[in-house]
C-alpha atoms as a PDB file:
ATOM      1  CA  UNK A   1       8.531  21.275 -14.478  1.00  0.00           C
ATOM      2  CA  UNK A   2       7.456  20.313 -17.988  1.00  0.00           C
ATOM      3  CA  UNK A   3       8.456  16.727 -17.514  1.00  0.00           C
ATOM      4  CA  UNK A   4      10.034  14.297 -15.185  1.00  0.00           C
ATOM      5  CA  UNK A   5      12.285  11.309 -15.097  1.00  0.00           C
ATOM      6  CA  UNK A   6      10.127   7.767 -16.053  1.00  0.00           C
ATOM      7  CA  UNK A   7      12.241   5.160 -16.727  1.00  0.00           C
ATOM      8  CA  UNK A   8      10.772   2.458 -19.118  1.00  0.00           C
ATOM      9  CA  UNK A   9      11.459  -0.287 -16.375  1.00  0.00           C
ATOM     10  CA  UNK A  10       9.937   1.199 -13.659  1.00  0.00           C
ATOM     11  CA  UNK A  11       7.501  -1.410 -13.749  1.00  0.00           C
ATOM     12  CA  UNK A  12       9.903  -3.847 -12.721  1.00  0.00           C
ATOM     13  CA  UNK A  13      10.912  -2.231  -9.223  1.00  0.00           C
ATOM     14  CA  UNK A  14      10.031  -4.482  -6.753  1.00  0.00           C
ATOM     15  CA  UNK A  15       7.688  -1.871  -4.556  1.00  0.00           C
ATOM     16  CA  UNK A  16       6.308  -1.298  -8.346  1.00  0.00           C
ATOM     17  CA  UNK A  17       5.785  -4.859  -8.699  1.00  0.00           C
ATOM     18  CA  UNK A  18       3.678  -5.393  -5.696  1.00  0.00           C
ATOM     19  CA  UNK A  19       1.421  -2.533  -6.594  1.00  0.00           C
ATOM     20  CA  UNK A  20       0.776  -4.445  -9.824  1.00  0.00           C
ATOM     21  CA  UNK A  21      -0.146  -7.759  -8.330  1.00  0.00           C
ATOM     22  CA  UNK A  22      -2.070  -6.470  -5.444  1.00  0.00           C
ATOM     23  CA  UNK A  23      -4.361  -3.394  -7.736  1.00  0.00           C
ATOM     24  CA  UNK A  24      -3.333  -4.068 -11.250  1.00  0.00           C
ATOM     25  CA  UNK A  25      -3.439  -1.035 -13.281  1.00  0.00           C
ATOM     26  CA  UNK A  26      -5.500   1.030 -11.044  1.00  0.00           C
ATOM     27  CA  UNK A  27      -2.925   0.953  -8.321  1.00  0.00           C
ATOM     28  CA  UNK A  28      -0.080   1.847 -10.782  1.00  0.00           C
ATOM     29  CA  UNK A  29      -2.094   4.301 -12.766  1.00  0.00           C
ATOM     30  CA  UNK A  30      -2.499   6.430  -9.584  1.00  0.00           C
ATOM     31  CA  UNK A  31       0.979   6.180  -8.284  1.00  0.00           C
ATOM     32  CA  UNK A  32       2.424   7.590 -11.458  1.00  0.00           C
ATOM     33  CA  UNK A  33      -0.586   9.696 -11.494  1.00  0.00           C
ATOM     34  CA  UNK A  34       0.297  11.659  -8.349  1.00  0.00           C
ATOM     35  CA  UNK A  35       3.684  11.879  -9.543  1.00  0.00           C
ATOM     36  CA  UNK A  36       2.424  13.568 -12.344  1.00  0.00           C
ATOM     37  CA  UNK A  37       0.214  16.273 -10.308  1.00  0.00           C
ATOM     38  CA  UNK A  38       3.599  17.142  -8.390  1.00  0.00           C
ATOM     39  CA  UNK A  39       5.810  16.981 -11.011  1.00  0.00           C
ATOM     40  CA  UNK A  40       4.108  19.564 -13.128  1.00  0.00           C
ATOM     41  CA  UNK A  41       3.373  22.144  -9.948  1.00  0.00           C
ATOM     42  CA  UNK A  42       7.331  22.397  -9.385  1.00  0.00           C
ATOM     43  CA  UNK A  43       8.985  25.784 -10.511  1.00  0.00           C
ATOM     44  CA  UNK A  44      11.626  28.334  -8.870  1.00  0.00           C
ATOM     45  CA  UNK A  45       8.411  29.655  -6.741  1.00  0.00           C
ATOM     46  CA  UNK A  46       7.488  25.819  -5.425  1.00  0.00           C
ATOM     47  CA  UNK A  47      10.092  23.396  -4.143  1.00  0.00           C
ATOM     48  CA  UNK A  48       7.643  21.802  -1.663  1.00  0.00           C
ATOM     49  CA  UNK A  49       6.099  19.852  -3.728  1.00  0.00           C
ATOM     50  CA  UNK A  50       2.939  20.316  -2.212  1.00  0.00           C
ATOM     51  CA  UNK A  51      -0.043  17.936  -4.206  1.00  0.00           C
ATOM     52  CA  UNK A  52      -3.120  20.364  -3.246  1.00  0.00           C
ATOM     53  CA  UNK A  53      -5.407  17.400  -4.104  1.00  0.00           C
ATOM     54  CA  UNK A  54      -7.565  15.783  -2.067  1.00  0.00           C
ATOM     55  CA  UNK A  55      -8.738  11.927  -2.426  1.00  0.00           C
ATOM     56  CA  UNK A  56     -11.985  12.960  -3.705  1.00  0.00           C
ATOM     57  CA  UNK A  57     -10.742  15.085  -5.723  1.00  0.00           C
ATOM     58  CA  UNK A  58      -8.317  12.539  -7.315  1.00  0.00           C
ATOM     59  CA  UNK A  59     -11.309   9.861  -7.246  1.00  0.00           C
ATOM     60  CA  UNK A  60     -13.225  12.006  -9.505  1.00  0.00           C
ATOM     61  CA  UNK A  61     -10.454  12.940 -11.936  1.00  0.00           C
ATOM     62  CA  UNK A  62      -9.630   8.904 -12.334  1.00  0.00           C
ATOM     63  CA  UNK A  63     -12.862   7.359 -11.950  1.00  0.00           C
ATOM     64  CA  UNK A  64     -12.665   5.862  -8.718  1.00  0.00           C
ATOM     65  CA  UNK A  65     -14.069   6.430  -5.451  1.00  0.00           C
ATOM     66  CA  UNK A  66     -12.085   8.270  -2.530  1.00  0.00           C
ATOM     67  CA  UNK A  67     -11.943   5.348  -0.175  1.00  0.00           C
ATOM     68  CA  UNK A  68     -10.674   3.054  -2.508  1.00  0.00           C
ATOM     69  CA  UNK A  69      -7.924   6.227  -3.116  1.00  0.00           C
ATOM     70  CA  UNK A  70      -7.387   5.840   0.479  1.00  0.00           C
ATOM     71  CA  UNK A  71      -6.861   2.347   0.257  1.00  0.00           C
ATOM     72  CA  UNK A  72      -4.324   2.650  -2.185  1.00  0.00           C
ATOM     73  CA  UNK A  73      -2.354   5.820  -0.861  1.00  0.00           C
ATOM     74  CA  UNK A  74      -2.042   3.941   2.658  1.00  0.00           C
ATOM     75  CA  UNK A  75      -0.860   0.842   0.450  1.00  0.00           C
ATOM     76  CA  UNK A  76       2.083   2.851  -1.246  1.00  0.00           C
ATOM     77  CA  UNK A  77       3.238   3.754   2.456  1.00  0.00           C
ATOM     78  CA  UNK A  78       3.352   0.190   3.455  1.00  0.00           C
ATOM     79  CA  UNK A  79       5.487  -0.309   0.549  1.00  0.00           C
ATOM     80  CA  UNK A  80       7.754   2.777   0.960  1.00  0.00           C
ATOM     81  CA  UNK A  81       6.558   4.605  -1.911  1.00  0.00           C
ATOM     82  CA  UNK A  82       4.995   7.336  -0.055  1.00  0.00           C
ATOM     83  CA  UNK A  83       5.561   8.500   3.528  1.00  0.00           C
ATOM     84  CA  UNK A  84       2.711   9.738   5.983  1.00  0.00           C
ATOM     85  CA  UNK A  85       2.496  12.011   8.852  1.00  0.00           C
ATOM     86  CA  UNK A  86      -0.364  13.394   9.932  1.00  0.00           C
ATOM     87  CA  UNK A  87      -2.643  12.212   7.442  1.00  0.00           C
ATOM     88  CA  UNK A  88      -0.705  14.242   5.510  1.00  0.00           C
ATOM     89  CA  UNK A  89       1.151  11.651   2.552  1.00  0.00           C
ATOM     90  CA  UNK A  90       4.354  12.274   1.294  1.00  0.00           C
ATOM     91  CA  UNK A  91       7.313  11.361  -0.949  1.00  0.00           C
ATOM     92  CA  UNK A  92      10.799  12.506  -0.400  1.00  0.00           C
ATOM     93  CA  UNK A  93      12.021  10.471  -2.733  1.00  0.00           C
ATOM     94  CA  UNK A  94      10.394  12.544  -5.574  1.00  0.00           C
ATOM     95  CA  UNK A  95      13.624  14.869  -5.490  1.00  0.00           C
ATOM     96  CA  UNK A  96      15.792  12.443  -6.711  1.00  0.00           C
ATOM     97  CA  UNK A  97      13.581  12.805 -10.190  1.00  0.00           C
ATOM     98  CA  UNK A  98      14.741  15.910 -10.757  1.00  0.00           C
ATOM     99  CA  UNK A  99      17.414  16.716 -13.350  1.00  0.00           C
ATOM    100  CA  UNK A 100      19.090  19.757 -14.828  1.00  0.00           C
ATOM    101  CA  UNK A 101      18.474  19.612 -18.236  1.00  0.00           C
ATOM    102  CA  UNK A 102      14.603  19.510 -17.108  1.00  0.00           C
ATOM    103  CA  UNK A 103      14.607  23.274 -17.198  1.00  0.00           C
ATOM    104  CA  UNK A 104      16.445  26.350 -18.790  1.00  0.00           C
ATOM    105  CA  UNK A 105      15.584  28.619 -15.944  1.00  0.00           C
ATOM    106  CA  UNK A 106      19.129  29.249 -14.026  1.00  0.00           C
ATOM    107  CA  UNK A 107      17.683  29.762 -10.758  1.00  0.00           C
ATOM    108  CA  UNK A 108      15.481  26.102 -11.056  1.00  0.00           C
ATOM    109  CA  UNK A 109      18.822  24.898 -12.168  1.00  0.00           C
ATOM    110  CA  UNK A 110      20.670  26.640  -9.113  1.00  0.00           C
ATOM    111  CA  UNK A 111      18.105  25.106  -6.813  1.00  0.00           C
ATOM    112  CA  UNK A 112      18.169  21.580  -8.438  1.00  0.00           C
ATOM    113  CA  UNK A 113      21.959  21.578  -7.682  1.00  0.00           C
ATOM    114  CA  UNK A 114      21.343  22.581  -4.090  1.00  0.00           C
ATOM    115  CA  UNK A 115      18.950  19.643  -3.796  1.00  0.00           C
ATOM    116  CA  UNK A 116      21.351  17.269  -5.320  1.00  0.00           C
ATOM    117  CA  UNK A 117      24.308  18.442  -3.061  1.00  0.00           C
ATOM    118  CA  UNK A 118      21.802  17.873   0.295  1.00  0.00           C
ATOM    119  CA  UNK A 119      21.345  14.359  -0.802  1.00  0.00           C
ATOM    120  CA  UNK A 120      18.089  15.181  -2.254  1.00  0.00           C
ATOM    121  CA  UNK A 121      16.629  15.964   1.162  1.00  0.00           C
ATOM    122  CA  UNK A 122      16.637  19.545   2.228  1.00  0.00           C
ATOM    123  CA  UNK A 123      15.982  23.284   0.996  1.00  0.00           C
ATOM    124  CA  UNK A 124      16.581  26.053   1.662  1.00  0.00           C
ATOM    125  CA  UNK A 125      14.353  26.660   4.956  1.00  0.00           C
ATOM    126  CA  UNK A 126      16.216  23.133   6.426  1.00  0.00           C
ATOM    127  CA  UNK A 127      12.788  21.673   5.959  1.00  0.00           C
ATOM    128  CA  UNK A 128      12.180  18.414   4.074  1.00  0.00           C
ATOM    129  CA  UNK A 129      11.081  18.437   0.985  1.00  0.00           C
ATOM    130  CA  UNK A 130       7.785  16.963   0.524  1.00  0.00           C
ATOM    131  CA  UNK A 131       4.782  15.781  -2.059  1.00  0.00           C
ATOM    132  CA  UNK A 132       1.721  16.129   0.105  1.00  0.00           C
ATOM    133  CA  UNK A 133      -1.723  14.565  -0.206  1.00  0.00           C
ATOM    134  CA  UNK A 134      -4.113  15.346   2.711  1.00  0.00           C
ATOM    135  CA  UNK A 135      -6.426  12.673   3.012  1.00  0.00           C
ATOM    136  CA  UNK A 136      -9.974  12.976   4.295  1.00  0.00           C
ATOM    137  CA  UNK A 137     -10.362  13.473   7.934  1.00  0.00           C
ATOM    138  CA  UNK A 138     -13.927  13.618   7.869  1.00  0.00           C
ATOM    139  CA  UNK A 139     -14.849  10.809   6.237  1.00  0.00           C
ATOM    140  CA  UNK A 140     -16.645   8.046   8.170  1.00  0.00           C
ATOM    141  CA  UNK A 141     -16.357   4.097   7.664  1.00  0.00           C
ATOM    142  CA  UNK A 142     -17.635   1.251   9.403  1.00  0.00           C
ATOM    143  CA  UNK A 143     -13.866  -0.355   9.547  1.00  0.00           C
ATOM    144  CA  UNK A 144     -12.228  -0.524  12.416  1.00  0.00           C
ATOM    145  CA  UNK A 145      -8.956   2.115  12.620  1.00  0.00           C
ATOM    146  CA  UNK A 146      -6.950   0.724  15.174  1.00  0.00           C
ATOM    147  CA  UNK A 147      -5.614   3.605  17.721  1.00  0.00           C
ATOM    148  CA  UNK A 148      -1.887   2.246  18.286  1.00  0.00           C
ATOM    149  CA  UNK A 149      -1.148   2.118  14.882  1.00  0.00           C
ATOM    150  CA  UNK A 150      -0.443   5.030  12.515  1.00  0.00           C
ATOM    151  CA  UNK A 151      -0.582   3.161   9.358  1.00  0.00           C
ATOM    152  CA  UNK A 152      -4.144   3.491   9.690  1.00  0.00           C
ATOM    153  CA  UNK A 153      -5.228  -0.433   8.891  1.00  0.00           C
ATOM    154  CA  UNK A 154      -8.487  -0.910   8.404  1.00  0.00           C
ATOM    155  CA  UNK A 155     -10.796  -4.146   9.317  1.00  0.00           C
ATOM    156  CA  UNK A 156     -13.458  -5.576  11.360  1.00  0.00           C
ATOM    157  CA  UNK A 157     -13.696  -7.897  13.781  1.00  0.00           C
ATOM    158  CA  UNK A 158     -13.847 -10.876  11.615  1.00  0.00           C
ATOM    159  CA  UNK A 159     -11.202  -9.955   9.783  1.00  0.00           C
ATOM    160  CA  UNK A 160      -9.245  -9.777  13.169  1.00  0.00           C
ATOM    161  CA  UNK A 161     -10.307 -13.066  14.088  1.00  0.00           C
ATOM    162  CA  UNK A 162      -9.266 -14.545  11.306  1.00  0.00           C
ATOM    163  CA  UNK A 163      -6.135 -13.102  11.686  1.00  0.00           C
ATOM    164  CA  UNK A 164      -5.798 -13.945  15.324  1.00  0.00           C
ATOM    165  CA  UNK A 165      -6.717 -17.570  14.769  1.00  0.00           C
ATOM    166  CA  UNK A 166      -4.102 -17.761  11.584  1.00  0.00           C
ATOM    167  CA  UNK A 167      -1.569 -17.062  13.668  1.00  0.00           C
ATOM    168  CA  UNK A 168      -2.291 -19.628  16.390  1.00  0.00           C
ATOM    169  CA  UNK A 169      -2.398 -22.352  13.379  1.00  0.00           C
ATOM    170  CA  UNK A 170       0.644 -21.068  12.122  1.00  0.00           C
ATOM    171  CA  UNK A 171       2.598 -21.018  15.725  1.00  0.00           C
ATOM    172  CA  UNK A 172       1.716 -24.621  15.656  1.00  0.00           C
ATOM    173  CA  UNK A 173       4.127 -25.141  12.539  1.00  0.00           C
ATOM    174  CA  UNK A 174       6.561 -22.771  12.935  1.00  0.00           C
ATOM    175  CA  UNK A 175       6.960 -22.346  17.471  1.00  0.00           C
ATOM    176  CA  UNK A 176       9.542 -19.940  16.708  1.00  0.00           C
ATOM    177  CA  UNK A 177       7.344 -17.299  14.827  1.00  0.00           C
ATOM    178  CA  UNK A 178       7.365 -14.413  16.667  1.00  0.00           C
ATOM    179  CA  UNK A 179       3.958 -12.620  17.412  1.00  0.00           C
ATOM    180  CA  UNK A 180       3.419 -10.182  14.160  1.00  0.00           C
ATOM    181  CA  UNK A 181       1.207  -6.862  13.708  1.00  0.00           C
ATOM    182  CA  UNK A 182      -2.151  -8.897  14.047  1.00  0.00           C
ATOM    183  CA  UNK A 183      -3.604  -5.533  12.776  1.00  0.00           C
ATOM    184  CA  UNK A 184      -1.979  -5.688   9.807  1.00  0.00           C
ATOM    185  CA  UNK A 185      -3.002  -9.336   9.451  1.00  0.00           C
ATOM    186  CA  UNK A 186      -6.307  -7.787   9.497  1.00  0.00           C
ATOM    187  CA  UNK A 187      -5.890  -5.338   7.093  1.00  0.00           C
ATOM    188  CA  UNK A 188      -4.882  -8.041   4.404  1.00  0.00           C
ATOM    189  CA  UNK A 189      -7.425 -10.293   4.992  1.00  0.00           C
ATOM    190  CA  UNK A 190      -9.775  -7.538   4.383  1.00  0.00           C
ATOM    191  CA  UNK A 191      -8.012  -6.527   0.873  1.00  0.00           C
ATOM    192  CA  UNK A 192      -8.477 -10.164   0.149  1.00  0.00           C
ATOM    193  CA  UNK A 193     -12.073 -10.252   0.819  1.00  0.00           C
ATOM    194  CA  UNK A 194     -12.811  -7.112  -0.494  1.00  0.00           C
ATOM    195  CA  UNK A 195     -10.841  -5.924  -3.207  1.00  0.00           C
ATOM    196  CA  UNK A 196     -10.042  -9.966  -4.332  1.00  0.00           C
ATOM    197  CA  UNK A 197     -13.843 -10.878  -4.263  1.00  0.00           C
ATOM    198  CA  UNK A 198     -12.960 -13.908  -2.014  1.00  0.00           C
ATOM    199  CA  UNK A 199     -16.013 -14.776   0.587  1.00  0.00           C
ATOM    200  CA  UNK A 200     -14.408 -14.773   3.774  1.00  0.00           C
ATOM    201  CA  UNK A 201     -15.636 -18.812   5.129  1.00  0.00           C
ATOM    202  CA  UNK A 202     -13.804 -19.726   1.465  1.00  0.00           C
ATOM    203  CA  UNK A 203     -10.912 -18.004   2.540  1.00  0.00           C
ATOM    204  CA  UNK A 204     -10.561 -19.560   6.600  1.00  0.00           C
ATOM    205  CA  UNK A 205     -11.248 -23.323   4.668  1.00  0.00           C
ATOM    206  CA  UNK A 206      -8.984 -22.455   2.138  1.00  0.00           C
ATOM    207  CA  UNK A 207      -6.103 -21.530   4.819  1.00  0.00           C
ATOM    208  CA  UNK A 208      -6.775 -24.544   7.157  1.00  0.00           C
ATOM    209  CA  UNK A 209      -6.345 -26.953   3.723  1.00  0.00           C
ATOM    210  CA  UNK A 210      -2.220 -24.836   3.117  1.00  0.00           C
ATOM    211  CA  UNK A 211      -2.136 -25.378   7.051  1.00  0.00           C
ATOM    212  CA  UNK A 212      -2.589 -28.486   7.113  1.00  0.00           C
ATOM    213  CA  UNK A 213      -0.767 -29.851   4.103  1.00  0.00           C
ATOM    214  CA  UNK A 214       2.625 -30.963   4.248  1.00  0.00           C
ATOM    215  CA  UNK A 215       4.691 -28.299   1.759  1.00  0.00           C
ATOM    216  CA  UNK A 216       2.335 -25.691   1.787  1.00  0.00           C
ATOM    217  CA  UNK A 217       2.297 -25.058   5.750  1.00  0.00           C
ATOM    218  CA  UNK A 218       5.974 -24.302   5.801  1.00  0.00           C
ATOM    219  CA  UNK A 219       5.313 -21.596   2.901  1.00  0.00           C
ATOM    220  CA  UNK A 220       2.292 -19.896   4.091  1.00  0.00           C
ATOM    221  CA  UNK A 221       3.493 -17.583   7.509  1.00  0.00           C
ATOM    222  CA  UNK A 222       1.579 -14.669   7.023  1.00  0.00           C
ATOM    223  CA  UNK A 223      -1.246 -13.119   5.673  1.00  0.00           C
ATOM    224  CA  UNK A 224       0.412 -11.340   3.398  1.00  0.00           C
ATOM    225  CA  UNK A 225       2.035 -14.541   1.517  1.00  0.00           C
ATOM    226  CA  UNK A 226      -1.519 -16.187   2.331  1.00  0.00           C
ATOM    227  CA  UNK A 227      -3.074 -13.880  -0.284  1.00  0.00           C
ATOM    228  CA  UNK A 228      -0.196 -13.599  -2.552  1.00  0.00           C
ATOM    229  CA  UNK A 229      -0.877 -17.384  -3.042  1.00  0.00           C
ATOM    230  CA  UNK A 230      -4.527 -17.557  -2.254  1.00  0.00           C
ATOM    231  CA  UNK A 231      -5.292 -18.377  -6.153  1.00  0.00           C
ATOM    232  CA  UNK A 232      -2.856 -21.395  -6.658  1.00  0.00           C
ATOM    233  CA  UNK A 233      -4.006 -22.845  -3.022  1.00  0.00           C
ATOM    234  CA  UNK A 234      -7.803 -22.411  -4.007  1.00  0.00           C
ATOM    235  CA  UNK A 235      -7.364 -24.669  -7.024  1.00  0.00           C
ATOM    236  CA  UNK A 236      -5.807 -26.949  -5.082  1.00  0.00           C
ATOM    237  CA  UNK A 237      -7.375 -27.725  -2.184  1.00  0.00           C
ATOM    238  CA  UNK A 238      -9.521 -31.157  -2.476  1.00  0.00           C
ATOM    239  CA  UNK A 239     -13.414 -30.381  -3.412  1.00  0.00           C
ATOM    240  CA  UNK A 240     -14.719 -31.960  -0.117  1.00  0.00           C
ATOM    241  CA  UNK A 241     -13.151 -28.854   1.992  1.00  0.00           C
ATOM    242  CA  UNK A 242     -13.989 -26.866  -0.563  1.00  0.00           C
ATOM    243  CA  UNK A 243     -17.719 -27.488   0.408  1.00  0.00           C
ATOM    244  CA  UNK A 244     -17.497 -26.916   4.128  1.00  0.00           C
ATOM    245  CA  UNK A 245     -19.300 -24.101   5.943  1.00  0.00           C
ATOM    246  CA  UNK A 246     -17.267 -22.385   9.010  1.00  0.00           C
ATOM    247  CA  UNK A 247     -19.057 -20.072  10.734  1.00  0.00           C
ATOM    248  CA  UNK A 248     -16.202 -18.735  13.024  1.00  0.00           C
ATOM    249  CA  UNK A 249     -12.774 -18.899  13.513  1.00  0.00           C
ATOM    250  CA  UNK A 250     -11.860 -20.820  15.945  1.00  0.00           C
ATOM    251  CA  UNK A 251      -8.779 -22.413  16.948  1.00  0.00           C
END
């Protein structure tokens, strides 16, 4: 295909959105990136929509590095922008892009049609269509990739901790709470320490201040809204706890 459907307010889709506040530009540069690899390798000969790129590969084309491509690729399937199996990434939802007047060839047209009429799911061989990115299987990392899980969330062991003892503060205010995916608790504690520069002590201090203050412990319930808010509860927590060194996380 010579082009594909971008509408000019894609950036305000809500999975979009959350791309942009968690990576900025970076993050939305590559999603729209990938689209663009796939896009362009679709003709009447291709309707898998395979993306033969690797992360490396795709870290060297962008200027990045191929675990923070990782990163990001297993941070569009948390948000539903990309599926994975297998290590293998996809998106089915790419076949809804497709349009008639994208082409003049009457068998793309044909086949674009058949798409359409299958709910933009299946081809010919009943298989599903899919945009592929193989990650790297080989590549080794001192996180910790949990076994149960096949999102893949990545962490150590203080960044379970802290996730572990978050969530007994937390049960504290809100006894209902039911137990979450500590794992994924983790993982976003890790994204704030590493890809938001915050030194992990900062961040436990920080946390016990919204736990123990009257409006924000009813708003912060996870470690997902934790770091959404991290900024705003960092400039407000009182200089004094600001100041104090924790070592651990402990209950």
């Amino acid at each position: 295909m010579k082009w594909i459907k971008h509408d000019t307010d894609a950036n305000q889709d809500n999975k979009l959105q959350n791309v942009l506040l968690d990576y900025g530009l970076e993050g939305y540069g590559l999603y729209w990136y990938c689209i663009e690899l796939i896009g362009s390798k679709v003709d009447k000969d291709n309707i898998t929509f395979e993306l033969e790129h690797d992360a490396r590969v795709i870290a060297r084309n962008v200027g990045s590095t191929a675990q923070k491509v990782e990163e990001m690729m297993r941070y569009f399937v948390k948000q539903g922008l990309f599926e994975q199996s297998d290590n293998i990434i996809t998106c089915i939802a790419m076949a809804k892009r497709l349009d008639k007047s994208m082409t003049s060839n009457p068998q793309m047209r044909n086949i674009i049609e058949n798409i359409k009429s299958h709910g933009g799911v299946m081809i010919e061989s009943e298989k599903p269509m899919q945009d592929k990115i193989r990650l790297d299987k080989n590549r080794k990392d001192t996180l910790v990739t949990p076994k149960r899980d096949k999102k893949n969330f990545n962490y150590n062991q203080d960044h379970f901790n802290f996730a572990q003892a978050m969530f007994e503060k937390i049960k504290n205010v809100a006894p209902a709470l039911k137990e979450p995916n500590l794992e994924s608790w983790a993982n976003t504690i890790r994204l704030l320490c590493e890809s938001d520069q915050v030194e992990i002590n900062h961040a436990w201090n920080v946390f016990k201040f919204a736990n123990s203050d009257t409006f924000w412990q009813a708003n912060i319930l996870s470690a997902d809204k934790f770091r959404k808010q991290f900024a705003q509860l960092s400039a407000k927590m009182p200089a004094p706890q600001k100041q104090r060194t924790i070592k651990d996380f402990k209950v």
